[in-house]
PDB file of N, CA and C in Angstrom:
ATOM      1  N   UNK A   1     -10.509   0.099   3.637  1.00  0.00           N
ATOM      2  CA  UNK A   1     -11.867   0.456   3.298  1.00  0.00           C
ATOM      3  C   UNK A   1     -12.037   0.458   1.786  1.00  0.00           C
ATOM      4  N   UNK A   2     -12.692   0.148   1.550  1.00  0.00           N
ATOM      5  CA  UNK A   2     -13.695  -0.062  -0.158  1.00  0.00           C
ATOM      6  C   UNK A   2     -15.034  -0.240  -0.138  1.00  0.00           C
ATOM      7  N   UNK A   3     -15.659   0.946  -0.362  1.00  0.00           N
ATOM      8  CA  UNK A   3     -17.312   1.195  -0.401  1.00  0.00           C
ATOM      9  C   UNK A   3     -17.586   0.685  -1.411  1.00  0.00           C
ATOM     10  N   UNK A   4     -18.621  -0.764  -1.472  1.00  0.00           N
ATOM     11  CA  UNK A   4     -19.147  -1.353  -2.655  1.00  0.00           C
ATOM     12  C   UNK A   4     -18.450  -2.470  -2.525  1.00  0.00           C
ATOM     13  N   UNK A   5     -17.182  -2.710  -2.137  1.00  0.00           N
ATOM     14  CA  UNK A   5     -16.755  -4.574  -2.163  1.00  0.00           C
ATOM     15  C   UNK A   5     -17.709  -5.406  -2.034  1.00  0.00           C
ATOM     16  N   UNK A   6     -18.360  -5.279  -0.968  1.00  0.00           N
ATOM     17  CA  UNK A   6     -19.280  -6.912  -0.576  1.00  0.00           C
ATOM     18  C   UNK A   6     -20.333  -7.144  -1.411  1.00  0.00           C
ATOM     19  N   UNK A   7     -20.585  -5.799  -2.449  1.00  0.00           N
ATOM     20  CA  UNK A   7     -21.510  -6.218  -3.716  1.00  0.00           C
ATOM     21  C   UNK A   7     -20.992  -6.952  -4.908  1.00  0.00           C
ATOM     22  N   UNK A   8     -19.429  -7.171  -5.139  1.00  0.00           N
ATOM     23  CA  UNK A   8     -18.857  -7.637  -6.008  1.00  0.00           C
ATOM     24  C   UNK A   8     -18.898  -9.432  -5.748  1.00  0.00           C
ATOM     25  N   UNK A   9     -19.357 -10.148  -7.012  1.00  0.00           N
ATOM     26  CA  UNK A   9     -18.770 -11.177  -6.908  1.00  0.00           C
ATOM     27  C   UNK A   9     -18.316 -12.138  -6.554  1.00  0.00           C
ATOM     28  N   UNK A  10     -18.950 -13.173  -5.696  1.00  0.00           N
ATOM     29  CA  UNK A  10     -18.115 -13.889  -4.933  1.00  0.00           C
ATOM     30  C   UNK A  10     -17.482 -13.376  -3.802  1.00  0.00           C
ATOM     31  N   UNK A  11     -17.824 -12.220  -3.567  1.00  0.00           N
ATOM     32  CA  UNK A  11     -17.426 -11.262  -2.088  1.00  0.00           C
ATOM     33  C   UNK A  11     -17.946 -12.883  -0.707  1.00  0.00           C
ATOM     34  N   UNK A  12     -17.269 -12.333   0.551  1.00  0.00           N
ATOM     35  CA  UNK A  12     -17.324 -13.604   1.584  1.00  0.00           C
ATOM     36  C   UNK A  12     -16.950 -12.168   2.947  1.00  0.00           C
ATOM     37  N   UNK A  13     -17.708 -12.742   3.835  1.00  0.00           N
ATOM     38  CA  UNK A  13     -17.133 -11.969   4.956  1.00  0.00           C
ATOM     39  C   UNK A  13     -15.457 -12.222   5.505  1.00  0.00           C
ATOM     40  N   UNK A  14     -14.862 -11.063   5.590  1.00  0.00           N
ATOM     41  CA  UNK A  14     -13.444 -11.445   6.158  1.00  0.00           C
ATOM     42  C   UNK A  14     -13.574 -10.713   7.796  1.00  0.00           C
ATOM     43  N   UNK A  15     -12.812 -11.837   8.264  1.00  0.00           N
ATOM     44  CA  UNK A  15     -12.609 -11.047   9.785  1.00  0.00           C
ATOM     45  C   UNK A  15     -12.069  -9.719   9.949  1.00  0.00           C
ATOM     46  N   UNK A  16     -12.329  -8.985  10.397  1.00  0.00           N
ATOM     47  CA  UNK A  16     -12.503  -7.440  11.044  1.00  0.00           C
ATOM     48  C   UNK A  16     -11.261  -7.103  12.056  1.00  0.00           C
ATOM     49  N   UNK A  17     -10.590  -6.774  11.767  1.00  0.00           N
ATOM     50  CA  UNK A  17      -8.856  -6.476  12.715  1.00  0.00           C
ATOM     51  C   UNK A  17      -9.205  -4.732  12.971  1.00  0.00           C
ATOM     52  N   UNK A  18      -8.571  -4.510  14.251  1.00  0.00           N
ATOM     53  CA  UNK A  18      -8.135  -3.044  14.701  1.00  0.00           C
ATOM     54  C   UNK A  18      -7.424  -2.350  14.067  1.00  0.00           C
ATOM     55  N   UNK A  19      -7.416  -1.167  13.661  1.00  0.00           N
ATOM     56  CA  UNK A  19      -6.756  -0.667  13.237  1.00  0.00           C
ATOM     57  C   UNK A  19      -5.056  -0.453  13.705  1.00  0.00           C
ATOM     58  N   UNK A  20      -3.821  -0.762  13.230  1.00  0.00           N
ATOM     59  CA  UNK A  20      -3.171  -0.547  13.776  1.00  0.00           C
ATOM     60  C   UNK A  20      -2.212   1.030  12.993  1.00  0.00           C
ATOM     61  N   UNK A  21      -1.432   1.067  13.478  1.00  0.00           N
ATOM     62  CA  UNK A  21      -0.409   2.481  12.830  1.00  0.00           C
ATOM     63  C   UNK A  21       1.006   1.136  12.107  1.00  0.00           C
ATOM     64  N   UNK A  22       1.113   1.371  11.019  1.00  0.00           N
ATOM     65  CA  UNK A  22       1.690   0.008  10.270  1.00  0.00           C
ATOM     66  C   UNK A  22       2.732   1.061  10.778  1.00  0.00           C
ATOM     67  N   UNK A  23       3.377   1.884  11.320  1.00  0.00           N
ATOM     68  CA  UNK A  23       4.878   2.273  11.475  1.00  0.00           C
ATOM     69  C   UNK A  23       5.165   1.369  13.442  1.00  0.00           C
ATOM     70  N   UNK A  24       3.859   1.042  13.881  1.00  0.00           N
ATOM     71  CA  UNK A  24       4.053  -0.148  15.352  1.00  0.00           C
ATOM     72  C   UNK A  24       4.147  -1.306  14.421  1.00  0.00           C
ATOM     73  N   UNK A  25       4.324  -1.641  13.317  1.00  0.00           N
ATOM     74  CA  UNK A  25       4.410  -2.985  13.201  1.00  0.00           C
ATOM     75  C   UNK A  25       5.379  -3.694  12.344  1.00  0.00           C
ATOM     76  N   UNK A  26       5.914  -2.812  11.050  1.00  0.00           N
ATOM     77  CA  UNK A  26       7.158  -2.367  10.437  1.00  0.00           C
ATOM     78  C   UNK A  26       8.131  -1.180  11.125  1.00  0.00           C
ATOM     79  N   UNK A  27       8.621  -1.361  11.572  1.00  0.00           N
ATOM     80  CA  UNK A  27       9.696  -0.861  12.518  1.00  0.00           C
ATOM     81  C   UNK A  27      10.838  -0.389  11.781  1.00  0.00           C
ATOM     82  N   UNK A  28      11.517  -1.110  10.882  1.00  0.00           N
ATOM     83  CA  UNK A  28      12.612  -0.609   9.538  1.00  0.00           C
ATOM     84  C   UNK A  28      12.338   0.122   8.613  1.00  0.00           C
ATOM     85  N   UNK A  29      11.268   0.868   8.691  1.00  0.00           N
ATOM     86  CA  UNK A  29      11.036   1.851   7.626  1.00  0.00           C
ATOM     87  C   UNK A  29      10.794   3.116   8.275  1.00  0.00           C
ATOM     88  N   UNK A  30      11.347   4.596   7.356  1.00  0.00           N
ATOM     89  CA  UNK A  30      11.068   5.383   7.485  1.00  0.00           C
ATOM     90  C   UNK A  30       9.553   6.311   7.296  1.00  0.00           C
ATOM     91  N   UNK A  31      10.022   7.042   7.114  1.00  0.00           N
ATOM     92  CA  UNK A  31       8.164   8.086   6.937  1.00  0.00           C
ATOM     93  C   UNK A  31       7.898   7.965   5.624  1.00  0.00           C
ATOM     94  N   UNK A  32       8.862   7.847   4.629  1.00  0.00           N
ATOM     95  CA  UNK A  32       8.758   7.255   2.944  1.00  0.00           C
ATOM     96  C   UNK A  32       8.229   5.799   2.909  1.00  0.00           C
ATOM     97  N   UNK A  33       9.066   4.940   3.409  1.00  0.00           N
ATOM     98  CA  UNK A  33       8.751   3.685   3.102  1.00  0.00           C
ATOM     99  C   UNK A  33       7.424   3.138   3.902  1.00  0.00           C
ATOM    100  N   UNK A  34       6.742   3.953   4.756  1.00  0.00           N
ATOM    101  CA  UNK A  34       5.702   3.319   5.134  1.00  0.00           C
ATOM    102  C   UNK A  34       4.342   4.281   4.699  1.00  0.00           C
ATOM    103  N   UNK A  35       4.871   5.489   4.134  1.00  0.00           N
ATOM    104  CA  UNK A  35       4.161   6.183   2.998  1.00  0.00           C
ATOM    105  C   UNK A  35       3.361   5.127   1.656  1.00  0.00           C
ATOM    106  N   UNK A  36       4.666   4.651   1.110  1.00  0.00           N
ATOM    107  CA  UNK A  36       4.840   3.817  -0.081  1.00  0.00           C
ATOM    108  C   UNK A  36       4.251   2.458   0.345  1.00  0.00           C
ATOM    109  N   UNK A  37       4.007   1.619   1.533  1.00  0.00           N
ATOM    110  CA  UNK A  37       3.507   0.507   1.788  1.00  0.00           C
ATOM    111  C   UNK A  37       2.542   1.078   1.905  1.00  0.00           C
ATOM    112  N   UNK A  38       1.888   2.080   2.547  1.00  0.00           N
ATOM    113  CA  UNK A  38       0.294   1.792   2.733  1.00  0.00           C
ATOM    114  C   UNK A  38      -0.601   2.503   0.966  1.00  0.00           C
ATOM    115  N   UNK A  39       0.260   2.938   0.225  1.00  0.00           N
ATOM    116  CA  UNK A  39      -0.079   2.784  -0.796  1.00  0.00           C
ATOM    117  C   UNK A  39      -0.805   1.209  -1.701  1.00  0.00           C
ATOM    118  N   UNK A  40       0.747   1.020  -1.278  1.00  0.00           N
ATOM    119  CA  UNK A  40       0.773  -0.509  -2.179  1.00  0.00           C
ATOM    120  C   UNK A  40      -0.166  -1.331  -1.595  1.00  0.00           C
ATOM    121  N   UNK A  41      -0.590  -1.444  -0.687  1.00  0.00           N
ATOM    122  CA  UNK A  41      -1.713  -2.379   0.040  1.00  0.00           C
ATOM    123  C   UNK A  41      -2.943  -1.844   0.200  1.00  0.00           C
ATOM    124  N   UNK A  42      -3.381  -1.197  -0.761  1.00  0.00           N
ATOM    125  CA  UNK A  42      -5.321  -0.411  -1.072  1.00  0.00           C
ATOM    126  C   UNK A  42      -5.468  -1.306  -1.164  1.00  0.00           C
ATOM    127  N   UNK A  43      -7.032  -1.712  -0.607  1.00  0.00           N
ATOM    128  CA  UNK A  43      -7.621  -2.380  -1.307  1.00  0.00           C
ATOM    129  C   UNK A  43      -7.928  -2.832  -2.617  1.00  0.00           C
ATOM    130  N   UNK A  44      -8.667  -1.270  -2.901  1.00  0.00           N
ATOM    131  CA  UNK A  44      -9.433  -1.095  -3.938  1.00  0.00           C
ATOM    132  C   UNK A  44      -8.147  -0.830  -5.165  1.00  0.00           C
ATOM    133  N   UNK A  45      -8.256  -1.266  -6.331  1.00  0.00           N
ATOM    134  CA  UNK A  45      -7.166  -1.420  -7.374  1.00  0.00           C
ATOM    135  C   UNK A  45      -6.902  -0.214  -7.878  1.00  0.00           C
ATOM    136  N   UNK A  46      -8.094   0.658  -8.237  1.00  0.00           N
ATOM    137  CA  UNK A  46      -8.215   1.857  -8.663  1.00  0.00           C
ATOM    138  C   UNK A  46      -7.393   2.979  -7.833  1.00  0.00           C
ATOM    139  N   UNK A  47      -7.251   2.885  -7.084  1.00  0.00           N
ATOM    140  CA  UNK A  47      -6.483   3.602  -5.525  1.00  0.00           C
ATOM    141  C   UNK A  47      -5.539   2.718  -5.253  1.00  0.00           C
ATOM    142  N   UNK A  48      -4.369   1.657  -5.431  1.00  0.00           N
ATOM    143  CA  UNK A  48      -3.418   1.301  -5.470  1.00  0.00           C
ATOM    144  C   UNK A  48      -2.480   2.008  -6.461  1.00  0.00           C
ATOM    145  N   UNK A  49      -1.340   2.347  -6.118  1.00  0.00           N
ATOM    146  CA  UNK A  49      -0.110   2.632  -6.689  1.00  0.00           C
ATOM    147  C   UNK A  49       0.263   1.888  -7.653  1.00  0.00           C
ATOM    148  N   UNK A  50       0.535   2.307  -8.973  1.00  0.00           N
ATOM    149  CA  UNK A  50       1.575   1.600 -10.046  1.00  0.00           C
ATOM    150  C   UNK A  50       2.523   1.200  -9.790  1.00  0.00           C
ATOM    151  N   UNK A  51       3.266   0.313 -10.794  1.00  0.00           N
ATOM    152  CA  UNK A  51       4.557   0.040 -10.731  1.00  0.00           C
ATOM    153  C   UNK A  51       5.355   1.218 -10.682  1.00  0.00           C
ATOM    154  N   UNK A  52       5.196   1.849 -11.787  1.00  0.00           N
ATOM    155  CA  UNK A  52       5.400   3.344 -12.371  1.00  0.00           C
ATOM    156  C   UNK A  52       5.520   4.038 -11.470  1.00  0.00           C
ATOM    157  N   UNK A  53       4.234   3.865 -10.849  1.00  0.00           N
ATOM    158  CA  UNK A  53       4.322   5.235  -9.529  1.00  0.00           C
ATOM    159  C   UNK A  53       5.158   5.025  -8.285  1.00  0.00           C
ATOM    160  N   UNK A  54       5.082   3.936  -8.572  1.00  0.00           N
ATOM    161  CA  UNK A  54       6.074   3.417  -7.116  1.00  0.00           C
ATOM    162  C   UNK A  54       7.613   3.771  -6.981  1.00  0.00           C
ATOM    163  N   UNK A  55       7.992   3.441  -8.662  1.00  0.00           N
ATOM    164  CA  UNK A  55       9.316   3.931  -8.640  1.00  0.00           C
ATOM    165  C   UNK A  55      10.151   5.185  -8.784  1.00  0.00           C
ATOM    166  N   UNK A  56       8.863   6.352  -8.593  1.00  0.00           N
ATOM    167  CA  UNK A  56       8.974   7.715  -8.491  1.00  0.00           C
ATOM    168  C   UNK A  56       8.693   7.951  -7.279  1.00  0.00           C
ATOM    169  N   UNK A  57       8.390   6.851  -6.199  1.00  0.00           N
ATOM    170  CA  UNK A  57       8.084   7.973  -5.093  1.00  0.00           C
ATOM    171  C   UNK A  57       9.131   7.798  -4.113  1.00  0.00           C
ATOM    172  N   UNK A  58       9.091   8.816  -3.330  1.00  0.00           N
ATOM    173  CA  UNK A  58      10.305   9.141  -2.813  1.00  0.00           C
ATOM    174  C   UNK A  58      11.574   8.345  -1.766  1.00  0.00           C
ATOM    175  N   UNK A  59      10.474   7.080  -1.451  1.00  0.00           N
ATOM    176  CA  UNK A  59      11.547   5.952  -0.603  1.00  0.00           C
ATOM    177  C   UNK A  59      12.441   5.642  -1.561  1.00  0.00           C
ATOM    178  N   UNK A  60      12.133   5.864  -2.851  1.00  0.00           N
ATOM    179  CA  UNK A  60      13.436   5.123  -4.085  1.00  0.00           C
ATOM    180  C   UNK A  60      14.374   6.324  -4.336  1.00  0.00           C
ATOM    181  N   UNK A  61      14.714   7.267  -3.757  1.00  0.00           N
ATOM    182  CA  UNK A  61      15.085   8.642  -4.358  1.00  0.00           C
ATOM    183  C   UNK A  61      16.784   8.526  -3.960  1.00  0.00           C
ATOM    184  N   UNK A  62      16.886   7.840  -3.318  1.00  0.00           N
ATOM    185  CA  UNK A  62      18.750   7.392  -3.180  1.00  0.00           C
ATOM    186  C   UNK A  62      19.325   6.270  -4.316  1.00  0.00           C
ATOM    187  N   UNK A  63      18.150   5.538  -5.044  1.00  0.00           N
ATOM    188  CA  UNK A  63      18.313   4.367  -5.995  1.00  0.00           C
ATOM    189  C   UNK A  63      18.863   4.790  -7.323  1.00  0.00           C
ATOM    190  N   UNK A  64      20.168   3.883  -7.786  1.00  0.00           N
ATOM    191  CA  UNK A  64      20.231   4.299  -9.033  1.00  0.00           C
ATOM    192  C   UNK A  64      19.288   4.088  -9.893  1.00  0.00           C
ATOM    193  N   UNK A  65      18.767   4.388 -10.457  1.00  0.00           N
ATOM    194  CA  UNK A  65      17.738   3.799 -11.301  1.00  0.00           C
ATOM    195  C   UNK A  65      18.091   3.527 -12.342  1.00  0.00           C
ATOM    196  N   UNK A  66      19.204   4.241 -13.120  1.00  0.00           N
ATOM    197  CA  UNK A  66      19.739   3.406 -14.389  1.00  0.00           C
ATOM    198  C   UNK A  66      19.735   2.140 -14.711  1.00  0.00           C
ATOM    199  N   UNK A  67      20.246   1.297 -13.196  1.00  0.00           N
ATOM    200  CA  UNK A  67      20.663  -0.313 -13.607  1.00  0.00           C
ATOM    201  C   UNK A  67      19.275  -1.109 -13.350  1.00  0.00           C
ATOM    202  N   UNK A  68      18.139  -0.309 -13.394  1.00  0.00           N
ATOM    203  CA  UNK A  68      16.974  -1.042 -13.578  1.00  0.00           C
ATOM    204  C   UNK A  68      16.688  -0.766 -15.049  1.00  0.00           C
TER     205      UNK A  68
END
């Protein structure tokens, strides 16, 4: 959802899908990592996750992070 898209720009109708529960459809992730995906896939940019933020949240919390 993004209130105001179809006023932007070159906006186009996109086909309309059901909602699903992305933990029926990614299966290898835990309650973190499908936390952290439905972040990363907002629509709207303003409400998407950073790089930054991404690598603080908690699916990365076993990662060394040094050797990044």
């Amino acid at each position: 959802m993004w209130p105001g898209v179809s006023k932007l720009a070159n906006w186009h109708e996109y086909p309309q899908w059901t909602l699903k529960s992305l933990s029926l459809v990614v299966t290898n992730l835990d309650t973190d990592g499908i936390n952290l995906l439905l972040k990363m896939l907002m629509y709207e940019p303003c409400k998407r996750i950073s790089a930054k933020k991404t690598m603080e949240h908690p699916y990365f919390n076993g990662l060394n992070k040094e050797i990044l």
